[in-house]
C-alpha atoms as a PDB file:
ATOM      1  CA  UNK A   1      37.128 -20.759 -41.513  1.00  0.00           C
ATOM      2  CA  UNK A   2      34.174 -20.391 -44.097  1.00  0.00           C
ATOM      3  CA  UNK A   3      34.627 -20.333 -47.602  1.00  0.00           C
ATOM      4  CA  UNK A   4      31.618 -19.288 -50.454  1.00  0.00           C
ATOM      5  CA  UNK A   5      29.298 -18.179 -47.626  1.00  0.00           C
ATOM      6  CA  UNK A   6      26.838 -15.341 -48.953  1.00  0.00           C
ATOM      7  CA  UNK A   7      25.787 -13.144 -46.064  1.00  0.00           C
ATOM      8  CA  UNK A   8      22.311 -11.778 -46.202  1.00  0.00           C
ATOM      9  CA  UNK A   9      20.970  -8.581 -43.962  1.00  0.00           C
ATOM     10  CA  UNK A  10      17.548  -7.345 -44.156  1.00  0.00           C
ATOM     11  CA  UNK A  11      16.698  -3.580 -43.743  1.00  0.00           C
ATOM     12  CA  UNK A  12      16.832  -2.936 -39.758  1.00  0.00           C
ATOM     13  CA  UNK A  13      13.077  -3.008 -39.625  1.00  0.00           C
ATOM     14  CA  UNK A  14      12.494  -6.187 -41.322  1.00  0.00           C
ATOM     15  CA  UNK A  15      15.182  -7.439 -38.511  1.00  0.00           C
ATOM     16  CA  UNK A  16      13.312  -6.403 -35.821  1.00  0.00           C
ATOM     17  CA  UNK A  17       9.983  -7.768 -37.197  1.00  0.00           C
ATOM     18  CA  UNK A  18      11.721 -11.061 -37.663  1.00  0.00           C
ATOM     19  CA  UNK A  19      14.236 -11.278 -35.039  1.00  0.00           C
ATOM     20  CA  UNK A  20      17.260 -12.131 -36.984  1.00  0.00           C
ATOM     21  CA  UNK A  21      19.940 -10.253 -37.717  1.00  0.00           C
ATOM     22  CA  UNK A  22      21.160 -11.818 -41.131  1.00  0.00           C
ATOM     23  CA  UNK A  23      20.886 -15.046 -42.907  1.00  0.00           C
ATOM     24  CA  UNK A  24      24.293 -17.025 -43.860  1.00  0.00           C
ATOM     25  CA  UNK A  25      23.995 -19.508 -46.881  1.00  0.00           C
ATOM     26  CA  UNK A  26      26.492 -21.953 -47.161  1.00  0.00           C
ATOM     27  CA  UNK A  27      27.121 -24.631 -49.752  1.00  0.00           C
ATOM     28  CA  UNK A  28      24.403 -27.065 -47.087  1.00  0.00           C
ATOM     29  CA  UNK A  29      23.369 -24.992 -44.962  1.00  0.00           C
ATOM     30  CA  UNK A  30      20.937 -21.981 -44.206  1.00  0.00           C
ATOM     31  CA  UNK A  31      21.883 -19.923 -41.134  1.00  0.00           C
ATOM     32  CA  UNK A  32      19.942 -17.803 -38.692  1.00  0.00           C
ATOM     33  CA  UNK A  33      22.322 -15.089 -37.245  1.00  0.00           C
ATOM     34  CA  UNK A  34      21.451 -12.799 -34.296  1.00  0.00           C
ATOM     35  CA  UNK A  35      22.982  -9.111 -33.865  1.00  0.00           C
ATOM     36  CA  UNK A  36      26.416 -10.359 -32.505  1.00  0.00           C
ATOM     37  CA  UNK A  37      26.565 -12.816 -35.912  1.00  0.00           C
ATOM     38  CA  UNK A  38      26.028 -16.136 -33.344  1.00  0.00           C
ATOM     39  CA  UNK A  39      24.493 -18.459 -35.116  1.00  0.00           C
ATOM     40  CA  UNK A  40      20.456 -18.861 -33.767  1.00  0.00           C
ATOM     41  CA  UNK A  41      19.066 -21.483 -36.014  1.00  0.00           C
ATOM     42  CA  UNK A  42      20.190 -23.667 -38.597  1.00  0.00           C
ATOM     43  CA  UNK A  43      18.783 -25.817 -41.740  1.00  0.00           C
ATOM     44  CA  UNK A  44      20.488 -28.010 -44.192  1.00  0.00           C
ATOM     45  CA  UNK A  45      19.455 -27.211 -47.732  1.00  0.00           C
ATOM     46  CA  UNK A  46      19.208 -29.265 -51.697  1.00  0.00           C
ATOM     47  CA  UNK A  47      19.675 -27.458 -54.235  1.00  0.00           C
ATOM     48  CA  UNK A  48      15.864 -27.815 -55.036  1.00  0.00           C
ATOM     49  CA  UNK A  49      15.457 -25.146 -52.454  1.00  0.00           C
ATOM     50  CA  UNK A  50      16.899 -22.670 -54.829  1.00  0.00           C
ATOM     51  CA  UNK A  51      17.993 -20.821 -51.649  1.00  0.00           C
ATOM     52  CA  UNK A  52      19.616 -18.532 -53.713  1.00  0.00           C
ATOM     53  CA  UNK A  53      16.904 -17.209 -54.896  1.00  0.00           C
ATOM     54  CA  UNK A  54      14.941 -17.043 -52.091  1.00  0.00           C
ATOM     55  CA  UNK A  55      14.171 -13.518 -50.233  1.00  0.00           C
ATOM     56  CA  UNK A  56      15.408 -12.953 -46.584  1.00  0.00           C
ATOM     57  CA  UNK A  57      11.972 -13.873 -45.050  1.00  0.00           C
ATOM     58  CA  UNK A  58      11.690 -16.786 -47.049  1.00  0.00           C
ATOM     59  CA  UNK A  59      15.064 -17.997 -45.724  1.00  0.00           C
ATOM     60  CA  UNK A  60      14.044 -17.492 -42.185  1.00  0.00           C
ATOM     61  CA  UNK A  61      11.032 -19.667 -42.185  1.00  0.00           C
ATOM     62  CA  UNK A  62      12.725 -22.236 -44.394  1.00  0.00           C
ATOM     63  CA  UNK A  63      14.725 -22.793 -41.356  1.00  0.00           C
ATOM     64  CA  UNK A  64      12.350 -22.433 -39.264  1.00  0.00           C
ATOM     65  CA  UNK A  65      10.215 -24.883 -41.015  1.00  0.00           C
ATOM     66  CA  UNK A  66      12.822 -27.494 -40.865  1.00  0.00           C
ATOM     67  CA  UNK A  67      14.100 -26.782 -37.057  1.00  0.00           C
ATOM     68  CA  UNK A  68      10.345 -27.059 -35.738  1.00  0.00           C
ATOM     69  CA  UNK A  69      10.276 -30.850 -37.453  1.00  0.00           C
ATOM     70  CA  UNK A  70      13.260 -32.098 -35.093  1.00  0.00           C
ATOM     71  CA  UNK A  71      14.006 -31.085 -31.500  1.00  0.00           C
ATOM     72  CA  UNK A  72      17.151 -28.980 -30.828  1.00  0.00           C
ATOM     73  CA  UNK A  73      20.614 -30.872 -30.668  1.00  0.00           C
ATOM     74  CA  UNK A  74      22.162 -30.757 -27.368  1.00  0.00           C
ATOM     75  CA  UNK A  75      25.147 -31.941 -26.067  1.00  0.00           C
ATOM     76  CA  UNK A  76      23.116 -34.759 -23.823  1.00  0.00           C
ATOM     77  CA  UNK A  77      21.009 -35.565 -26.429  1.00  0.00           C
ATOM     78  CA  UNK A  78      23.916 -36.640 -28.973  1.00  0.00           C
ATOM     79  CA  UNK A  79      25.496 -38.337 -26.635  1.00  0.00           C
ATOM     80  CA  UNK A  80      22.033 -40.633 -26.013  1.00  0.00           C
ATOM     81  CA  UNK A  81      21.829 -40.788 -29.491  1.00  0.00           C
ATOM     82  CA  UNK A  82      25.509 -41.814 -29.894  1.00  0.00           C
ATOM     83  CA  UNK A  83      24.958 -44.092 -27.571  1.00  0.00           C
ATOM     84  CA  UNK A  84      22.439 -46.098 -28.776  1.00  0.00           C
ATOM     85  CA  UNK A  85      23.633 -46.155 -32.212  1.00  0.00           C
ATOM     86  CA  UNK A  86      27.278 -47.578 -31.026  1.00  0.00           C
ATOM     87  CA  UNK A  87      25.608 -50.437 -28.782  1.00  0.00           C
ATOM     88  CA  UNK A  88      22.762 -50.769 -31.595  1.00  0.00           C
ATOM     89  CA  UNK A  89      25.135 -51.451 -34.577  1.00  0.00           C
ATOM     90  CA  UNK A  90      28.852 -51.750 -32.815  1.00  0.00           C
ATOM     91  CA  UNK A  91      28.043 -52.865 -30.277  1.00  0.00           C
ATOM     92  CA  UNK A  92      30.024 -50.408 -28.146  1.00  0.00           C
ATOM     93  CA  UNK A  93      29.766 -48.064 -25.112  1.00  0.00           C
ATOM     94  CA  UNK A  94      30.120 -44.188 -25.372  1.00  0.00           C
ATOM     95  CA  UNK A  95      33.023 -44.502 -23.450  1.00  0.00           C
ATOM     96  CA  UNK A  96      34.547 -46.423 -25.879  1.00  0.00           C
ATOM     97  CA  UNK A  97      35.044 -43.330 -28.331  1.00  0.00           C
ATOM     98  CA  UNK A  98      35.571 -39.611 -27.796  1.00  0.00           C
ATOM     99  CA  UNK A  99      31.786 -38.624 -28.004  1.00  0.00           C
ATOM    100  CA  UNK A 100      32.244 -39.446 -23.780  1.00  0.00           C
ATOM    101  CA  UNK A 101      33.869 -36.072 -23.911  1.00  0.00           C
ATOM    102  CA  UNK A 102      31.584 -32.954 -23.850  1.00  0.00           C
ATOM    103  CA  UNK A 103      33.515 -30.577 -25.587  1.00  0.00           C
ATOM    104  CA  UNK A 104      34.421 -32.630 -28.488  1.00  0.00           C
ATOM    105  CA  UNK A 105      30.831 -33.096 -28.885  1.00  0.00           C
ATOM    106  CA  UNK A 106      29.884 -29.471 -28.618  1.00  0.00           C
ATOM    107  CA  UNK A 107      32.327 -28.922 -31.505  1.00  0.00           C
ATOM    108  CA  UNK A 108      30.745 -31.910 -33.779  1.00  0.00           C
ATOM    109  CA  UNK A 109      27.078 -29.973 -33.014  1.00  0.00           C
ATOM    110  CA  UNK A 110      28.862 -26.510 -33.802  1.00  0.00           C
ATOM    111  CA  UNK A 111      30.146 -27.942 -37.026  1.00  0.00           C
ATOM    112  CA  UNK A 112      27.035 -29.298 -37.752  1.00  0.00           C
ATOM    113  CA  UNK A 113      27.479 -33.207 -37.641  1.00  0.00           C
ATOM    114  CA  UNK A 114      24.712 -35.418 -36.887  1.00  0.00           C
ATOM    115  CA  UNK A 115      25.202 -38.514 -34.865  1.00  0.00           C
ATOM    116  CA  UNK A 116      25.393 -41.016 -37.310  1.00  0.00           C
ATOM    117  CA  UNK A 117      27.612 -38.921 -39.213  1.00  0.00           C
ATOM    118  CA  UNK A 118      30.518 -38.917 -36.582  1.00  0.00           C
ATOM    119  CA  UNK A 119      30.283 -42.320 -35.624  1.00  0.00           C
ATOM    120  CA  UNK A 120      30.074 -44.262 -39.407  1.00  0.00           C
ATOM    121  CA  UNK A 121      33.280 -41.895 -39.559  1.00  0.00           C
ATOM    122  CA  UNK A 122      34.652 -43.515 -35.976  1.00  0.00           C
ATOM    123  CA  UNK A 123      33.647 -46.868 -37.197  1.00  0.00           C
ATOM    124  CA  UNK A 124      35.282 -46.542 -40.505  1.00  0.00           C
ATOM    125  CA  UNK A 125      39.018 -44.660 -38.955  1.00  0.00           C
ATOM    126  CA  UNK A 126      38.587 -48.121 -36.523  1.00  0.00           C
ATOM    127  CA  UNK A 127      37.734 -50.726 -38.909  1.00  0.00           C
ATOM    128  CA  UNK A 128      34.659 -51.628 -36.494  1.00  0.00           C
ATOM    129  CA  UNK A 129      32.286 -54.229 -37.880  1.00  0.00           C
ATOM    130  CA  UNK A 130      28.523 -53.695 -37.541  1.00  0.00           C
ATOM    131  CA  UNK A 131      26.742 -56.501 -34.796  1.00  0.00           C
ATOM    132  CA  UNK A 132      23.582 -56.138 -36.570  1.00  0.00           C
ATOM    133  CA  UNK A 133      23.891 -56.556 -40.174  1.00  0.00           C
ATOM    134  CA  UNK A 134      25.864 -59.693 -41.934  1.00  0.00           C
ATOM    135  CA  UNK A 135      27.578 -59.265 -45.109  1.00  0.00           C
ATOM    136  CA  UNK A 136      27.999 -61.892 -47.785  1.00  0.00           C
ATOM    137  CA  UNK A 137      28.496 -65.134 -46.675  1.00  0.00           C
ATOM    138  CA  UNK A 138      28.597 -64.129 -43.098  1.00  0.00           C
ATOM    139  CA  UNK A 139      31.597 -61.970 -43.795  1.00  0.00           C
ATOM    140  CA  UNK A 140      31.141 -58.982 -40.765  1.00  0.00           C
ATOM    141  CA  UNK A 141      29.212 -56.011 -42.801  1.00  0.00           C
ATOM    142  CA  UNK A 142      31.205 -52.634 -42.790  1.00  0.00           C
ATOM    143  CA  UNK A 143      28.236 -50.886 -43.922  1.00  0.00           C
ATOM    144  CA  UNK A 144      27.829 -47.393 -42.442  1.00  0.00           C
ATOM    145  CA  UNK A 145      24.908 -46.496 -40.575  1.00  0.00           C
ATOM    146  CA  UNK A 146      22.682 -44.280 -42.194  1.00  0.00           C
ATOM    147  CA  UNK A 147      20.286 -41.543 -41.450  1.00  0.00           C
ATOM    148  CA  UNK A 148      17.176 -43.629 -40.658  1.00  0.00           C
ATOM    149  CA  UNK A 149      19.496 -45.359 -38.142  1.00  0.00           C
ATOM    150  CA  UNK A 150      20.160 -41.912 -36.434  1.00  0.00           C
ATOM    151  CA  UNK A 151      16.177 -41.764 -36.241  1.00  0.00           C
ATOM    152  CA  UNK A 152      15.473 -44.509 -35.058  1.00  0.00           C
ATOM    153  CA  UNK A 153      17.697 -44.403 -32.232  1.00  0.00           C
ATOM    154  CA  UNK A 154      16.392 -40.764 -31.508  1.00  0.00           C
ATOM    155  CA  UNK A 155      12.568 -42.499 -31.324  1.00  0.00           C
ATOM    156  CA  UNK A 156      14.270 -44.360 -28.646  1.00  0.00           C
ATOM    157  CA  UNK A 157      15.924 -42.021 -26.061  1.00  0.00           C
END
């Protein structure tokens, strides 16, 4: 279900020239759709983008701008992500969670949910404690893992 989505299609030949179909802008994301409306590219956006008022080219290499920096998100390469990031900071195996299954996994990258975003929400639903970071007085931390964690553990697989 979307909700606030503004839907954005070019003239056919600027379409063509481009080779996307439309542009959806969310409330965080910029999307790249193709003919059939799948999504073909994707970039998260501030609101100092101003993406809405940016033209339809504009959008497109926004995103494209920001998908070039990182490569794409697969299945396999969440799940080494994941992976690392649960035996980095939980100490914990993939098959410890549901990221072991592939479908679930699929529907996190659909959804657009980054690694570290799925499991700080895991480790907070499970009370986990972090192996690699102490709290006050050597109380476990609960501290979620971040961003930079997610990249580091990327650098790394």
């Amino acid at each position: 279900m979307m909700s606030n989505a503004t839907l954005i299609v070019p003239p056919n030949y600027q379409a063509q020239i481009v080779g996307v179909t439309a542009v959806r802008i969310t409330a965080r994301k910029v999307e790249l759709l193709d003919a059939a409306f799948r999504r073909i590219g994707s970039a998260f956006h501030r609101a100092a983008d101003q993406v809405g008022s940016k033209s339809f080219t504009e959008l497109v290499d926004l995103v494209r701008e920001r998908g070039a920096a990182a490569p794409a998100m697969t299945v396999q390469r969440f799940q080494r992500i994941a992976a690392s990031l649960l035996q980095r900071h939980y100490g914990l195996e993939l098959g410890d969670t549901h990221l072991c299954d592939e479908s679930i996994v699929a529907q996190c990258i659909a959804q657009g949910y980054r690694p570290y975003q799925v499991i700080a929400e895991h480790a907070q639903e499970a009370d986990l404690d972090r192996i690699d970071v102490e709290g006050f007085y050597g109380v476990p931390s609960k501290a979620a893992i971040t961003k930079q964690d997610e990249a580091v553990a990327a650098q790394s697989v």
